[in-house]
C-alpha atoms as a PDB file:
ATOM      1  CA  UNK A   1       0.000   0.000   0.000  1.00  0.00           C
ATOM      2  CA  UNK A   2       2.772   2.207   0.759  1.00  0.00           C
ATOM      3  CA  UNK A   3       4.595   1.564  -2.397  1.00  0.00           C
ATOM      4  CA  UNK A   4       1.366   2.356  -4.372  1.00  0.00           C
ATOM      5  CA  UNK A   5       0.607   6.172  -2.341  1.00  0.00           C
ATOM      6  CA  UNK A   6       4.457   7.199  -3.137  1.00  0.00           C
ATOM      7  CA  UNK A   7       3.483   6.384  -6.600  1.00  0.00           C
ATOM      8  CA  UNK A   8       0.544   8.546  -6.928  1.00  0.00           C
ATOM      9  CA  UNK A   9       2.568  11.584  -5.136  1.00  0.00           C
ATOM     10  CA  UNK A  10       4.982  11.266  -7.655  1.00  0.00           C
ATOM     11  CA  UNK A  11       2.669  11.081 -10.788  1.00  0.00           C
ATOM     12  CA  UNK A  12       0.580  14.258  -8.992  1.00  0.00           C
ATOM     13  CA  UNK A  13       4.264  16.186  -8.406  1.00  0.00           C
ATOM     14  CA  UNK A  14       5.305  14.773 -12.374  1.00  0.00           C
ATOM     15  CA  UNK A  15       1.987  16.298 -13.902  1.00  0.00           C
ATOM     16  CA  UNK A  16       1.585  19.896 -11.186  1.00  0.00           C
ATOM     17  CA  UNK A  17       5.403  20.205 -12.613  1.00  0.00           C
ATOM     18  CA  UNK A  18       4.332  19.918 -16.694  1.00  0.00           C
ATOM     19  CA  UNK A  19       1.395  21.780 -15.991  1.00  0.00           C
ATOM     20  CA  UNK A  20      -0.989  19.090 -16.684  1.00  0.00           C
ATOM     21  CA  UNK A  21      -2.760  19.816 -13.915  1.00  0.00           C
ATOM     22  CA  UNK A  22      -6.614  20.638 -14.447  1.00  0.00           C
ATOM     23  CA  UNK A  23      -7.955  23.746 -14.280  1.00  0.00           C
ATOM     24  CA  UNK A  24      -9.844  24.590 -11.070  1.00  0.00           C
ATOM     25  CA  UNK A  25     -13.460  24.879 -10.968  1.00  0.00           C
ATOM     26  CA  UNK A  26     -13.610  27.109  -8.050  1.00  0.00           C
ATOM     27  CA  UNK A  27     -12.794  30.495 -10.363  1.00  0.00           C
ATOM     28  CA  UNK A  28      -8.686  30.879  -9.447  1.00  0.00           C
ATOM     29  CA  UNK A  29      -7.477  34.071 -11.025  1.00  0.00           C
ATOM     30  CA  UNK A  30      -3.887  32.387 -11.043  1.00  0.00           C
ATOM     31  CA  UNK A  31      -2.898  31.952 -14.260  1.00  0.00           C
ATOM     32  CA  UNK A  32      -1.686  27.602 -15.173  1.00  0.00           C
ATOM     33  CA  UNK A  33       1.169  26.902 -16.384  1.00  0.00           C
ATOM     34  CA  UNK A  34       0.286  25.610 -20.235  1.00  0.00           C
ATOM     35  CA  UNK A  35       1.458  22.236 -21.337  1.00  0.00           C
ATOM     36  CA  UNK A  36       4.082  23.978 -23.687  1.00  0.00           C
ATOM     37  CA  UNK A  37       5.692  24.423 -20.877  1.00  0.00           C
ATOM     38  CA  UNK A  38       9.334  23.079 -20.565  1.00  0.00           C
ATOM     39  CA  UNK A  39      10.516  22.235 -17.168  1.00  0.00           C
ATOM     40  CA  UNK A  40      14.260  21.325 -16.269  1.00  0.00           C
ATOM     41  CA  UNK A  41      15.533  18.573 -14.536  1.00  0.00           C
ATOM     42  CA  UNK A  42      17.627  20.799 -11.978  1.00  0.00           C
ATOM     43  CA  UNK A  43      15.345  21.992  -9.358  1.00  0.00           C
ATOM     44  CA  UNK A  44      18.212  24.916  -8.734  1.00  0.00           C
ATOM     45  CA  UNK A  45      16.549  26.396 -12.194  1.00  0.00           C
ATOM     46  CA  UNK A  46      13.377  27.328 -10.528  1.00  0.00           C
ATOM     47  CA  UNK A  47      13.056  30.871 -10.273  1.00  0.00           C
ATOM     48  CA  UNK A  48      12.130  32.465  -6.918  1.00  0.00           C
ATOM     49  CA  UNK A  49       7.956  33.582  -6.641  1.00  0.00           C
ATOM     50  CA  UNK A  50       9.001  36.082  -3.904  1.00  0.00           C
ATOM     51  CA  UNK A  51      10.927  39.490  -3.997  1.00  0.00           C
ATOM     52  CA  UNK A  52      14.335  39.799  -1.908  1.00  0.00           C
ATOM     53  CA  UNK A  53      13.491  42.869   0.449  1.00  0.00           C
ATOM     54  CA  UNK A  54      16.179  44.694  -1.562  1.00  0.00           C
ATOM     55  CA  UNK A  55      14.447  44.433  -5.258  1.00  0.00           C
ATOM     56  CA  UNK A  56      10.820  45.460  -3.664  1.00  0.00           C
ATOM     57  CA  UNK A  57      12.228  48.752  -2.623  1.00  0.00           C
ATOM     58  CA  UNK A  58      11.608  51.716  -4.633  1.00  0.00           C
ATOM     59  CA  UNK A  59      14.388  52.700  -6.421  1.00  0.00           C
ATOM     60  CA  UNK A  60      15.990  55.944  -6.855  1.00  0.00           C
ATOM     61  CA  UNK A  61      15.255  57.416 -10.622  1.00  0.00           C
ATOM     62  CA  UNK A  62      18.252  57.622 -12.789  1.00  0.00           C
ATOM     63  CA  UNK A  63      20.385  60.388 -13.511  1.00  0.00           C
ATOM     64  CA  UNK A  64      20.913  61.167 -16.906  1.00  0.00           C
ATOM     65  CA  UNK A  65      24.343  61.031 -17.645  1.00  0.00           C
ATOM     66  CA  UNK A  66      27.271  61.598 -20.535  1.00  0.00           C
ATOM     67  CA  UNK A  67      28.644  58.319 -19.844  1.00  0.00           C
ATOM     68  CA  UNK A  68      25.855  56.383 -22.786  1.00  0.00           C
ATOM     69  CA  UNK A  69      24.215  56.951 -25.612  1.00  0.00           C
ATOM     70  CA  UNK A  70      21.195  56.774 -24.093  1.00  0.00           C
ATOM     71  CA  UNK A  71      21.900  59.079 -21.309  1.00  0.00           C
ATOM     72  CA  UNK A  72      23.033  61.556 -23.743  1.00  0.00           C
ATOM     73  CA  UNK A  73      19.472  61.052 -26.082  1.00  0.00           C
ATOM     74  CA  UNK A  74      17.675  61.535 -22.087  1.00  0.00           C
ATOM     75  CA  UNK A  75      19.404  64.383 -21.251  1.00  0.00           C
ATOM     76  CA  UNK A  76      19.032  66.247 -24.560  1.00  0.00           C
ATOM     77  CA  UNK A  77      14.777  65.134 -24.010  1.00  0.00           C
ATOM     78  CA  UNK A  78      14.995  62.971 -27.256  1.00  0.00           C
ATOM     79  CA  UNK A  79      11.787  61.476 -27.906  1.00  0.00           C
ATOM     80  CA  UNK A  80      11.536  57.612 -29.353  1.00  0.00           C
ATOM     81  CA  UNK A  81      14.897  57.167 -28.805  1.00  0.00           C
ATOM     82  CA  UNK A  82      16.322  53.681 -30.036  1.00  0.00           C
ATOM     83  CA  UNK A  83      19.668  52.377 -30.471  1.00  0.00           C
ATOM     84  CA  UNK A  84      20.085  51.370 -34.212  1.00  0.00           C
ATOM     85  CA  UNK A  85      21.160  48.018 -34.986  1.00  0.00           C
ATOM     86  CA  UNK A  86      22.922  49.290 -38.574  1.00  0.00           C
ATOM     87  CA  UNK A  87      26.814  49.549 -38.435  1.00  0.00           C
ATOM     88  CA  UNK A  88      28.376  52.078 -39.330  1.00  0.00           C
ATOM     89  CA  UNK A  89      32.334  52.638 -39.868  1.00  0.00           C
ATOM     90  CA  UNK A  90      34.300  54.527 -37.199  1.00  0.00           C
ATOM     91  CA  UNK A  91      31.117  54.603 -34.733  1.00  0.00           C
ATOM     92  CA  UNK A  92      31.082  52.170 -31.360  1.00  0.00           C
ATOM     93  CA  UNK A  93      27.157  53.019 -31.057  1.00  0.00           C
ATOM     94  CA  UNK A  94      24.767  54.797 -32.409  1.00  0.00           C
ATOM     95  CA  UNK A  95      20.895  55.977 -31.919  1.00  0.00           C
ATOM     96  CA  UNK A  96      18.030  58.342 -33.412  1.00  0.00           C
ATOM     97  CA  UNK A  97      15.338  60.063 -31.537  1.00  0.00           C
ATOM     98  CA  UNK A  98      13.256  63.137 -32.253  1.00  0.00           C
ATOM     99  CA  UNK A  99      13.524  66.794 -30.430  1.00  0.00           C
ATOM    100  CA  UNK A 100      10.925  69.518 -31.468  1.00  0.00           C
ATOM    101  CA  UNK A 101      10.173  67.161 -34.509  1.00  0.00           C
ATOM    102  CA  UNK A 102      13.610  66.677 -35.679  1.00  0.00           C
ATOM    103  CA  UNK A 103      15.693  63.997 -35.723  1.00  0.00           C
ATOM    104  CA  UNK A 104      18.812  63.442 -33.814  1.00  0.00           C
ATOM    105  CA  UNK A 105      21.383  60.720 -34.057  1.00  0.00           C
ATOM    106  CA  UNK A 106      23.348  59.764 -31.140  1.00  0.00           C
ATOM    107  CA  UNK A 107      26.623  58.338 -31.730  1.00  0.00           C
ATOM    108  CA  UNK A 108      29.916  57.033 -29.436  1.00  0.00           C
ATOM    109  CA  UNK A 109      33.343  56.905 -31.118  1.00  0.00           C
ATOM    110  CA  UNK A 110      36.004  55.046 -29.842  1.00  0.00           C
ATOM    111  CA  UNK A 111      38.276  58.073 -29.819  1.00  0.00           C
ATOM    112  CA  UNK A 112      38.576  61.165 -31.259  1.00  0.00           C
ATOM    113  CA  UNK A 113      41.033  59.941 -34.022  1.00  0.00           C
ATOM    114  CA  UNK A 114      37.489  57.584 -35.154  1.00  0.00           C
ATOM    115  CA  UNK A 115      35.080  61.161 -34.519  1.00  0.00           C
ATOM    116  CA  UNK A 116      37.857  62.963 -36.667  1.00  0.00           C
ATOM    117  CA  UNK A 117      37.832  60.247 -39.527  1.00  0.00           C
ATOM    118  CA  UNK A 118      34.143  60.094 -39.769  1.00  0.00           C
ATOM    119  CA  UNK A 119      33.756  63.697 -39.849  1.00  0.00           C
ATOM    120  CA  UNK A 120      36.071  63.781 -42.765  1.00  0.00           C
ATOM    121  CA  UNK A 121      34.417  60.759 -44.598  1.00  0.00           C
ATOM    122  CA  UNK A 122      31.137  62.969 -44.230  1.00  0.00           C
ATOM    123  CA  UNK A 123      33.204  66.478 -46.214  1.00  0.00           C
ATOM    124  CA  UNK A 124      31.618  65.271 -49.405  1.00  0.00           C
ATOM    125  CA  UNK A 125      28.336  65.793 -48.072  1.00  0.00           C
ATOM    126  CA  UNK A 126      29.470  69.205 -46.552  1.00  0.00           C
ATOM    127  CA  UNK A 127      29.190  68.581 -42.917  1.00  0.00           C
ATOM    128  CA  UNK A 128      31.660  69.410 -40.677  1.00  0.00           C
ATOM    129  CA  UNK A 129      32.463  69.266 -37.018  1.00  0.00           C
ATOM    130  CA  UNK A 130      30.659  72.331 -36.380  1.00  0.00           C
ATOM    131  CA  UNK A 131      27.353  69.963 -37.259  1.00  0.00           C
ATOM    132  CA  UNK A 132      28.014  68.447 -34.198  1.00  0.00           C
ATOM    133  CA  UNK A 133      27.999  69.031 -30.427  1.00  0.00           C
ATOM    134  CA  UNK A 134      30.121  66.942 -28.639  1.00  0.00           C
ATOM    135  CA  UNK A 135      30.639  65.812 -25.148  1.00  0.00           C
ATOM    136  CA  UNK A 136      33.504  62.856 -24.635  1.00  0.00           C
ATOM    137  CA  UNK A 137      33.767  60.294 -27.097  1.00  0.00           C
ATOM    138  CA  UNK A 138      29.827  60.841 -28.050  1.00  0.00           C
ATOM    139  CA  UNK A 139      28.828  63.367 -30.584  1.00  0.00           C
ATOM    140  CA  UNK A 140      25.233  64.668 -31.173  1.00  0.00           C
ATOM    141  CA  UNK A 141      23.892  65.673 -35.295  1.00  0.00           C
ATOM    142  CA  UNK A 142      20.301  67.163 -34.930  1.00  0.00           C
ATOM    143  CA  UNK A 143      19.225  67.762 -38.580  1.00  0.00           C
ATOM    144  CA  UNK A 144      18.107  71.106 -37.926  1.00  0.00           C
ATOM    145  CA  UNK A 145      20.906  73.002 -36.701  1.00  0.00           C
ATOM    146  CA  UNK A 146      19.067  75.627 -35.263  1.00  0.00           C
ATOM    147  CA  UNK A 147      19.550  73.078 -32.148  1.00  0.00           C
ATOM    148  CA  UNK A 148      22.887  72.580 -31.922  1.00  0.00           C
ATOM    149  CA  UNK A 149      23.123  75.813 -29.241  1.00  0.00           C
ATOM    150  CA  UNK A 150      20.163  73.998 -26.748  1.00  0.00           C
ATOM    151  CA  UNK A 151      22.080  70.335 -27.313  1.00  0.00           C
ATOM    152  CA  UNK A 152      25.321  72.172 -26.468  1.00  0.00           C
ATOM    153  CA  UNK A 153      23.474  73.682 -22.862  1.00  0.00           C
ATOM    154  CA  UNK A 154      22.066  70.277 -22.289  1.00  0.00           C
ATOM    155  CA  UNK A 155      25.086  68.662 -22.229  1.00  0.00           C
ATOM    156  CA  UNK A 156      26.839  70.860 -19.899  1.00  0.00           C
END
């Protein structure tokens, strides 16, 4: 009799694990695991259901900061800012967002020798360094450059 109770706790723990467990007819707003579900071997895998005290606090809100492309894009006030996935020679990083209705592109250089060579593969189009404002390796191009002046006091 033993043997046969073990079995059925087993088979219950095999099928609550694969989420073939029926759904409740007493109304349980907790959602069931589906039967796609994949389930590992290594009970170590299983992920916490509670917070650590330290994650459920409120965290302080970030600083925007010169140190990333996207804390450049937040302090300028860029709107729909998203890092591009093209590359692009000389450039570590780069991203576009919109200020006033113009775009903006974000972009981190390794070094100034990469900002320099860029600029100059760019002299056939006419732009220049002065189409940029700059802060570190990261230089800002706002295609209207009425806005260089208010990227230049928003950087610092």
């Amino acid at each position: 009799m033993y043997r046969f109770g073990a079995a059925i706790v087993t088979a219950a723990a095999l099928l609550l694990l694969t989420g073939c467990v029926p759904e409740s007819s007493t109304g349980d707003p907790t959602p069931k695991a589906s039967s796609s579900s994949v389930v590992s071997a290594s009970p170590t895998s299983v992920a916490p259901t509670s917070a650590s005290p330290a994650s459920s606090a409120p965290s302080e809100p970030s600083t925007p900061s010169t140190d990333s492309v996207e804390g450049i894009a937040e302090l300028i006030g860029l709107a729909g800012f998203a890092i591009s996935d093209e590359e692009s020679p000389y450039i570590v990083r780069w991203g576009k967002g919109t200020l006033d209705g113009s775009d903006v592109r974000v972009y981190e250089f390794a070094d100034e020798e990469q900002f320099a060579t860029y600029v100059d593969s760019l002299a056939g189009f006419g732009i220049t360094v002065d189409n940029f404002a700059r802060v570190g390796n990261f230089a800002v191009a706002p295609t209207d450059p009425s806005q260089l002046e208010q990227i230049g006091a928003s950087l610092g």
